[in-house]
Every structure is written in structure tokens, then in C-alpha cells.
N, C-alpha and C. Protein backbone atom coordinates (compact mmCIF):
# COMPACT_ATOMS: atom_id res chain seq x y z
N UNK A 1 26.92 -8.49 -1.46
CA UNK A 1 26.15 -9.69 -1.22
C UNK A 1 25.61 -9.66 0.20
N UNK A 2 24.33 -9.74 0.43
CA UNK A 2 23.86 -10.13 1.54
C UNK A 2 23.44 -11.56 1.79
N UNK A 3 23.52 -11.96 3.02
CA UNK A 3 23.26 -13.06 3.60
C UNK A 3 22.94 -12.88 4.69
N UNK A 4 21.99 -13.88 5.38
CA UNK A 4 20.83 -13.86 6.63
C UNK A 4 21.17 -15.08 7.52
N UNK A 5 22.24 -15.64 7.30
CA UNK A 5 22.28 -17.00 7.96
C UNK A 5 23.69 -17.47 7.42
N UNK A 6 23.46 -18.33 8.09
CA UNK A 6 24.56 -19.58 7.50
C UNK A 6 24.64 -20.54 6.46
N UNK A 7 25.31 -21.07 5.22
CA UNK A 7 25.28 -21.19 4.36
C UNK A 7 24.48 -22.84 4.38
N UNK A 8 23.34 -23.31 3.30
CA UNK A 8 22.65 -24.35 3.65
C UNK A 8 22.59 -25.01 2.54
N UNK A 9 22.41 -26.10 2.01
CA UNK A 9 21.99 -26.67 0.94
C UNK A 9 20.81 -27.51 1.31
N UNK A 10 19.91 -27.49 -0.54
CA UNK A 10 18.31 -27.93 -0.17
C UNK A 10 18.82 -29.28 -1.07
N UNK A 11 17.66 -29.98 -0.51
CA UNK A 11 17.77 -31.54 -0.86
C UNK A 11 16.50 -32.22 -1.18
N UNK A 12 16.00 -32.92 -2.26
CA UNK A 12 14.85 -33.93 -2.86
C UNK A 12 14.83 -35.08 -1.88
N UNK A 13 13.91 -35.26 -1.42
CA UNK A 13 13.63 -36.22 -0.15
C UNK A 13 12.99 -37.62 -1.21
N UNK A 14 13.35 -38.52 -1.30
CA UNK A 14 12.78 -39.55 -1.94
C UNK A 14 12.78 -40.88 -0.95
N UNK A 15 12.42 -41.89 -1.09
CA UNK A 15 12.49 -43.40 -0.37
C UNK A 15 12.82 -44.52 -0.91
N UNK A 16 13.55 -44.97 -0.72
CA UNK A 16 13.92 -46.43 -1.60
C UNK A 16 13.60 -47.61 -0.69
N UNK A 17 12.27 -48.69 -1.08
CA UNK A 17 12.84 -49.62 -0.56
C UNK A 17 13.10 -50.86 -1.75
N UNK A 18 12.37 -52.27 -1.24
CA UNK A 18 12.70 -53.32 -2.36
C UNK A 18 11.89 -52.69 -3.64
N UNK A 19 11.05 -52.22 -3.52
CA UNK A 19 10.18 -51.94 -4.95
C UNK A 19 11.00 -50.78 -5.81
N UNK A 20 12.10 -50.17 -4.85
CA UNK A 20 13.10 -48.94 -5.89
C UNK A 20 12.61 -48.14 -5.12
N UNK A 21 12.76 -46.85 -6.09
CA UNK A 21 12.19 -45.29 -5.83
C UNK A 21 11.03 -44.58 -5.76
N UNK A 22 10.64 -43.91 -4.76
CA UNK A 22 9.54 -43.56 -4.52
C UNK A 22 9.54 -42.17 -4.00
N UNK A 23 8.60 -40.98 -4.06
CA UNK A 23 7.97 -39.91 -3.96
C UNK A 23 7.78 -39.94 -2.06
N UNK A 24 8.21 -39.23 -1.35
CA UNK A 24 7.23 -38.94 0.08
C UNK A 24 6.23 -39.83 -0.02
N UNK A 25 5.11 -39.22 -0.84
CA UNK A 25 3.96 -40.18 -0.67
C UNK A 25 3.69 -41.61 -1.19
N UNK A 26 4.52 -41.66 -1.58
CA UNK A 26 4.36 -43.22 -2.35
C UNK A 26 4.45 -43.42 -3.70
N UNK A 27 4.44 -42.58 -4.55
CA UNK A 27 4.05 -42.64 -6.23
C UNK A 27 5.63 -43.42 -6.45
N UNK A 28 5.52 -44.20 -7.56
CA UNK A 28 6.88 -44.69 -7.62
C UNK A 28 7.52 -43.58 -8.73
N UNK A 29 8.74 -43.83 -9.18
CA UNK A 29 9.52 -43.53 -9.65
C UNK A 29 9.87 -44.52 -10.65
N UNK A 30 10.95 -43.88 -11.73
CA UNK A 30 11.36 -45.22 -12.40
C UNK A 30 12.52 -46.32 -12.12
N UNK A 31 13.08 -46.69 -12.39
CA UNK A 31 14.22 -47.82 -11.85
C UNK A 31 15.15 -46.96 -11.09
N UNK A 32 15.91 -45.95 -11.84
CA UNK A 32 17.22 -44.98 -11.52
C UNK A 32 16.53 -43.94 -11.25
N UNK A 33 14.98 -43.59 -10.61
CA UNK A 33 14.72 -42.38 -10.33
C UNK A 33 14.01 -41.90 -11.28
N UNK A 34 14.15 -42.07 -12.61
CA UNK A 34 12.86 -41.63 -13.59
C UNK A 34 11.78 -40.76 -13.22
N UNK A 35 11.84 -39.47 -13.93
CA UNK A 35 10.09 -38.81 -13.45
C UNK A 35 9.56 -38.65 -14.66
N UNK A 36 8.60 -39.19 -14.52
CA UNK A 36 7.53 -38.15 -15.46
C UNK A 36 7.22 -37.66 -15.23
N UNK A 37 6.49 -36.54 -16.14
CA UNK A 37 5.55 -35.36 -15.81
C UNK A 37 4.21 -35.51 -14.84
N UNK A 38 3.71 -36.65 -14.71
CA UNK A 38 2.94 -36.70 -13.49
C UNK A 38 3.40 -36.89 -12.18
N UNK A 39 4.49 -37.12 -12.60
CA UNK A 39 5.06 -37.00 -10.27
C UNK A 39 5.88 -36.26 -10.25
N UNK A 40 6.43 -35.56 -11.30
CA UNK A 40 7.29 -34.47 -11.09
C UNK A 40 6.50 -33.06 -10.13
N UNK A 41 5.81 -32.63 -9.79
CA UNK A 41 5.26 -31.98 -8.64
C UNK A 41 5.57 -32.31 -7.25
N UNK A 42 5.40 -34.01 -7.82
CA UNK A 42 5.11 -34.74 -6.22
C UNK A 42 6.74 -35.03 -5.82
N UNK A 43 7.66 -35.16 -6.78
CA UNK A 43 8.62 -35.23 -6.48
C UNK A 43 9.56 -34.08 -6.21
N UNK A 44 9.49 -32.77 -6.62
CA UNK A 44 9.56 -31.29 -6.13
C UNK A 44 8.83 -30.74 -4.57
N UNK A 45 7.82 -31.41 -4.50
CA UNK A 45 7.35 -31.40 -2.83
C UNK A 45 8.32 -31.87 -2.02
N UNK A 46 9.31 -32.89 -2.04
CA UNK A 46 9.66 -32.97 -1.24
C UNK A 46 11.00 -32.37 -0.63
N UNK A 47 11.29 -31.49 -1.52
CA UNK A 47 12.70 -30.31 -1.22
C UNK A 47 12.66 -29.77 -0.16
N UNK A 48 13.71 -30.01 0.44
CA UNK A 48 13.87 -29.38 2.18
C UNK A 48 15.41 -28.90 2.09
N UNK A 49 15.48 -27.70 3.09
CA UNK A 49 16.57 -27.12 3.12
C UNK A 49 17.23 -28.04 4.28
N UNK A 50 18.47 -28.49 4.53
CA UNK A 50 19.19 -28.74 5.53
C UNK A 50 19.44 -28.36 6.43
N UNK A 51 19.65 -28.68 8.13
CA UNK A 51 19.95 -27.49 9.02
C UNK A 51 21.62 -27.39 8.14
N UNK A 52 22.47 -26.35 8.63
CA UNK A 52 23.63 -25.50 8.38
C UNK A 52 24.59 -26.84 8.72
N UNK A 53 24.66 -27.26 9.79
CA UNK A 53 25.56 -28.19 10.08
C UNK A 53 25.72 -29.17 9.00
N UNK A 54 24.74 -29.70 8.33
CA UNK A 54 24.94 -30.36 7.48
C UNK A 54 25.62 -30.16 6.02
N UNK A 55 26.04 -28.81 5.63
CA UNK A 55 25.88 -28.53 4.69
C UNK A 55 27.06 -29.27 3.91
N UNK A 56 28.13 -28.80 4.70
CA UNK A 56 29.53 -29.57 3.79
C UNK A 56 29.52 -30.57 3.77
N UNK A 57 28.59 -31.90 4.72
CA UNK A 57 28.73 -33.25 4.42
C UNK A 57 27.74 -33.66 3.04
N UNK A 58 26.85 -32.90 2.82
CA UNK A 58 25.59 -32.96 1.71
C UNK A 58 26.05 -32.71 0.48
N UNK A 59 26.90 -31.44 0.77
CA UNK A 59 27.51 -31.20 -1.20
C UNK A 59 28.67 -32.24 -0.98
N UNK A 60 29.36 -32.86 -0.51
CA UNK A 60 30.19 -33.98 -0.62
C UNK A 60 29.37 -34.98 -1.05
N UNK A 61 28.27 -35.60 -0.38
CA UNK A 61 27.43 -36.91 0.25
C UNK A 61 26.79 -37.45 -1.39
N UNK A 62 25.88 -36.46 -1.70
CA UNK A 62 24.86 -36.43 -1.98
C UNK A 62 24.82 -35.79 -4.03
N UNK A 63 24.11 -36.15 -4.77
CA UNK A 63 24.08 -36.03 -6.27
C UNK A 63 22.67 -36.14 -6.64
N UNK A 64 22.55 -35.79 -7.63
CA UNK A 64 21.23 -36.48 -7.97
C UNK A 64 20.94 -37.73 -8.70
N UNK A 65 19.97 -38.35 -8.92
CA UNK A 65 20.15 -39.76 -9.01
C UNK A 65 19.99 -40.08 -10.67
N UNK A 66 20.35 -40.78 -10.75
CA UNK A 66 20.83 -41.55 -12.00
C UNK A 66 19.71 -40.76 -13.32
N UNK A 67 18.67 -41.35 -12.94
CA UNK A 67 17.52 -40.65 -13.39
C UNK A 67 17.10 -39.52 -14.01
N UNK A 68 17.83 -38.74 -13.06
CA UNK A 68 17.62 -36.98 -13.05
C UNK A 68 18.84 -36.14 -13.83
N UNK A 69 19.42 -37.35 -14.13
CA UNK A 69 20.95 -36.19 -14.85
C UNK A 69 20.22 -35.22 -16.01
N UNK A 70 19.29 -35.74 -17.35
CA UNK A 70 19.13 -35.12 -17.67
C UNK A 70 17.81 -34.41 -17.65
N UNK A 71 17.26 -33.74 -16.73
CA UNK A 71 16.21 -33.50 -16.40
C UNK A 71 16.09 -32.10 -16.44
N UNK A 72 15.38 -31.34 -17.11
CA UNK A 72 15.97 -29.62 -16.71
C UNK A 72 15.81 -28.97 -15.51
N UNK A 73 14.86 -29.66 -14.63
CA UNK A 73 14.56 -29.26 -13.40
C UNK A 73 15.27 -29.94 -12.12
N UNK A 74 15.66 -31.13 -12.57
CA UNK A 74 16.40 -31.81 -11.19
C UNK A 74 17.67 -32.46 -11.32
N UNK A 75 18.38 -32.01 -12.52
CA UNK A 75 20.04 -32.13 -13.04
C UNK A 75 20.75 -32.05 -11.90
N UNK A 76 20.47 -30.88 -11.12
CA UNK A 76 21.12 -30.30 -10.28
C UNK A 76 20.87 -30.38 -8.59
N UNK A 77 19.87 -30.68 -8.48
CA UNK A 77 19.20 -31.32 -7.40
C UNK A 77 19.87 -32.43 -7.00
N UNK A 78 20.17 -32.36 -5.73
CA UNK A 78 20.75 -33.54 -4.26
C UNK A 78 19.52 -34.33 -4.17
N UNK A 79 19.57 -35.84 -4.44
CA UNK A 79 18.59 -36.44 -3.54
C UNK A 79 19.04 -36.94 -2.44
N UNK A 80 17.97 -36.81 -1.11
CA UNK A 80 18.69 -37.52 0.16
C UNK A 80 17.72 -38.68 -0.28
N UNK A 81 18.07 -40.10 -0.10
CA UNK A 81 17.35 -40.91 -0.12
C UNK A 81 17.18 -41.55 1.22
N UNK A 82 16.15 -41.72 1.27
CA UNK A 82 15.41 -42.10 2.66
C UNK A 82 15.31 -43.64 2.11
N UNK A 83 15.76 -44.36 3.77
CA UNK A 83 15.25 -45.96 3.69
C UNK A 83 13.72 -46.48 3.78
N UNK A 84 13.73 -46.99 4.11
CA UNK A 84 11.87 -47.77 4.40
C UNK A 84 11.84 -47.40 5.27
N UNK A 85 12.39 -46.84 6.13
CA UNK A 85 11.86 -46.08 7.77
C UNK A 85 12.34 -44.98 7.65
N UNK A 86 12.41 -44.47 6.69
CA UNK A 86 12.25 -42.93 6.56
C UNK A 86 13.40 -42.42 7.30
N UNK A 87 14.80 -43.18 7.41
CA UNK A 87 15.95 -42.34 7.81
C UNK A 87 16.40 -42.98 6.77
N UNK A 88 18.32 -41.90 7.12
CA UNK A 88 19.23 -41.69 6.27
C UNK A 88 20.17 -40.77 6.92
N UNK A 89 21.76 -41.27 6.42
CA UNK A 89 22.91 -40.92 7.17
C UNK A 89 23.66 -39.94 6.23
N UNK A 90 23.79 -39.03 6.92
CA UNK A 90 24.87 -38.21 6.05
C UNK A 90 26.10 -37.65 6.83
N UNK A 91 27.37 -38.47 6.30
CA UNK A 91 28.25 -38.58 7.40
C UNK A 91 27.82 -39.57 9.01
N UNK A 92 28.04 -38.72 9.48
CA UNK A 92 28.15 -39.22 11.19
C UNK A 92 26.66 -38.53 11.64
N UNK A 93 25.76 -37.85 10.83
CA UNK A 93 24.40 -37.65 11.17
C UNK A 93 23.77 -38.45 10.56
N UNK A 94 22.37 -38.65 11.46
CA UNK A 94 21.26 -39.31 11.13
C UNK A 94 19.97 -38.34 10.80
N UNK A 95 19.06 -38.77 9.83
CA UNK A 95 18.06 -37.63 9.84
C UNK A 95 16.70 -38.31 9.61
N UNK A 96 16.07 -38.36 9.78
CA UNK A 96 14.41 -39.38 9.60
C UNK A 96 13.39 -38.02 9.30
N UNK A 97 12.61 -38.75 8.49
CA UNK A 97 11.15 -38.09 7.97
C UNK A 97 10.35 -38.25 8.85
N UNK A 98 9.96 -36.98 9.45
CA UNK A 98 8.33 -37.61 10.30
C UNK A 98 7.14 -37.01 9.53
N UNK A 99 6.10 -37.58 9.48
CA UNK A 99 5.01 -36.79 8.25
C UNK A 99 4.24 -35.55 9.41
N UNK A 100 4.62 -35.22 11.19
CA UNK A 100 3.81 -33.98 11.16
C UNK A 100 5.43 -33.38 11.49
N UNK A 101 6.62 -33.92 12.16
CA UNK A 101 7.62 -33.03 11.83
C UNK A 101 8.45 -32.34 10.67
N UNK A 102 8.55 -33.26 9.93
CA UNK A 102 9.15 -33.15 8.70
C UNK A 102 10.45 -33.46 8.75
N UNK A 103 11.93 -33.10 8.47
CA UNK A 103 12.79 -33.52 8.41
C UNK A 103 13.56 -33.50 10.02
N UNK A 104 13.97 -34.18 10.58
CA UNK A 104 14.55 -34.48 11.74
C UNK A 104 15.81 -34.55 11.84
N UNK A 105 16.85 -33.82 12.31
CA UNK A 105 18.17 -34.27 12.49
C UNK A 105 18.87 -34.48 13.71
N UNK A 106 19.68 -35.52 14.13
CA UNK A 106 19.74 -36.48 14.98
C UNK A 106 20.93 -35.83 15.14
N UNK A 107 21.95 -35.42 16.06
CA UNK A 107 23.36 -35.23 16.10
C UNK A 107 23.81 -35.62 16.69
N UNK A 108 25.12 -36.26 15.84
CA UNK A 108 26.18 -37.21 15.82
C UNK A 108 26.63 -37.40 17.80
N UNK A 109 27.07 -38.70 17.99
CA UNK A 109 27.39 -39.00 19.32
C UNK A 109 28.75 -38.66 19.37
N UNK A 110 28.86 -37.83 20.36
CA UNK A 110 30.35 -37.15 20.41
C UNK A 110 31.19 -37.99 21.57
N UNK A 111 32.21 -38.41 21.55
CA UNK A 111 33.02 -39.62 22.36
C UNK A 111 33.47 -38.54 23.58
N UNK A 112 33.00 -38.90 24.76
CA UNK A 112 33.91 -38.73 25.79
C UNK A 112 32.80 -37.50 26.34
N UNK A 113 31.51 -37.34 25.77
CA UNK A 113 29.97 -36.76 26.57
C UNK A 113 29.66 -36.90 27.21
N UNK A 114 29.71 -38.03 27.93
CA UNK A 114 29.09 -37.99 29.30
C UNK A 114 28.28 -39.38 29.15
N UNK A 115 28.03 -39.90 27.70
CA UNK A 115 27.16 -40.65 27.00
C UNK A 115 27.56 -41.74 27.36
N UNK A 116 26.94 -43.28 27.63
CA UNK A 116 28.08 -44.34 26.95
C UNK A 116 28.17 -44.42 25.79
């Protein structure tokens, strides 16, 4: 077996606010995540790999959503769900969507840094 890195898990970027579930760009979703075949593209766009640090809190954290259990393409798929401002906590990290960065990860405040 070869490997190039450190071990990572990829994740479906979605948004929830009062209206439910939604696509990156906006397309909704159905109540529990529902796709149809017309946003299923748009909802595969938004798969991002994790930095490494995250990985063991994500396969703990994270499932796919209600929606997607039986789906043949996203059964298996993590959604991170993003709030209305486009963050979301996994564990003691924070991570936000920026639309020219893309996924952002914030790391955790470590006690006794130098920080208040």
C-alpha cells in the first residue's frame, strides 16, 4: 500500500438555515436532505477533503443525512452542515465556507498560549 500523506476524510458541504437544507449555492434540498436528480451534481460539488487534523473528529462527528441513507451515491457520504454563515464545529474546531477561499479551518484555542 502506498500513501502520500496523512490519512483524510472528504465531506458534502451543505447549509441549513430556517428554510432546511440547501446546496453551496442555494438550490434547496428536501426536508431530511432529499436529492433529486437535478441537484444531485450541485450537491456532489460541494465535496471537500478535510485538512488531516480533522480527520478522527469527522468519522466520529459526522454521517450522512437522513435523506441520503438510501441513495447509491451519497449513503456513504459525511455531510458537514454549514449554518447561515457558512460555519460549523467539529469538535473543538471551527471551519467556515468562503466562496473565493473555500473551506477554512480555524484551530482550536489551546489554554495556557499566550492567548487570553
Amino acid at each position: 500500500m502506498v500513501r502520500d500523506g496523512d490519512r483524510s476524510v472528504e465531506v458534502v458541504l451543505v447549509r441549513r438555515d430556517d428554510r432546511g437544507y440547501r446546496t453551496l449555492s442555494g438550490r434547496a434540498l428536501g426536508v431530511h436532505g432529499d436529492v433529486s436528480r437535478d441537484v444531485i451534481d450541485d450537491v456532489l460539488g460541494g465535496t471537500v477533503r478535510l485538512p488531516a487534523v480533522l480527520t478522527e473528529e469527522a468519522e466520529q462527528a459526522l454521517a450522512p443525512l437522513e435523506g441520503w441513507r438510501d441513495h447509491p451515491w451519497l449513503r456513504h457520504s459525511r455531510a458537514l452542515v454549514l449554518d447561515a454563515s457558512g460555519a460549523a464545529r467539529i469538535g473543538d474546531h471551527v471551519v467556515r465556507y468562503d466562496r473565493l477561499l473555500g473551506l477554512v479551518h480555524t484551530s482550536p484555542r489551546r489554554h495556557g498560549a499566550g492567548r487570553p
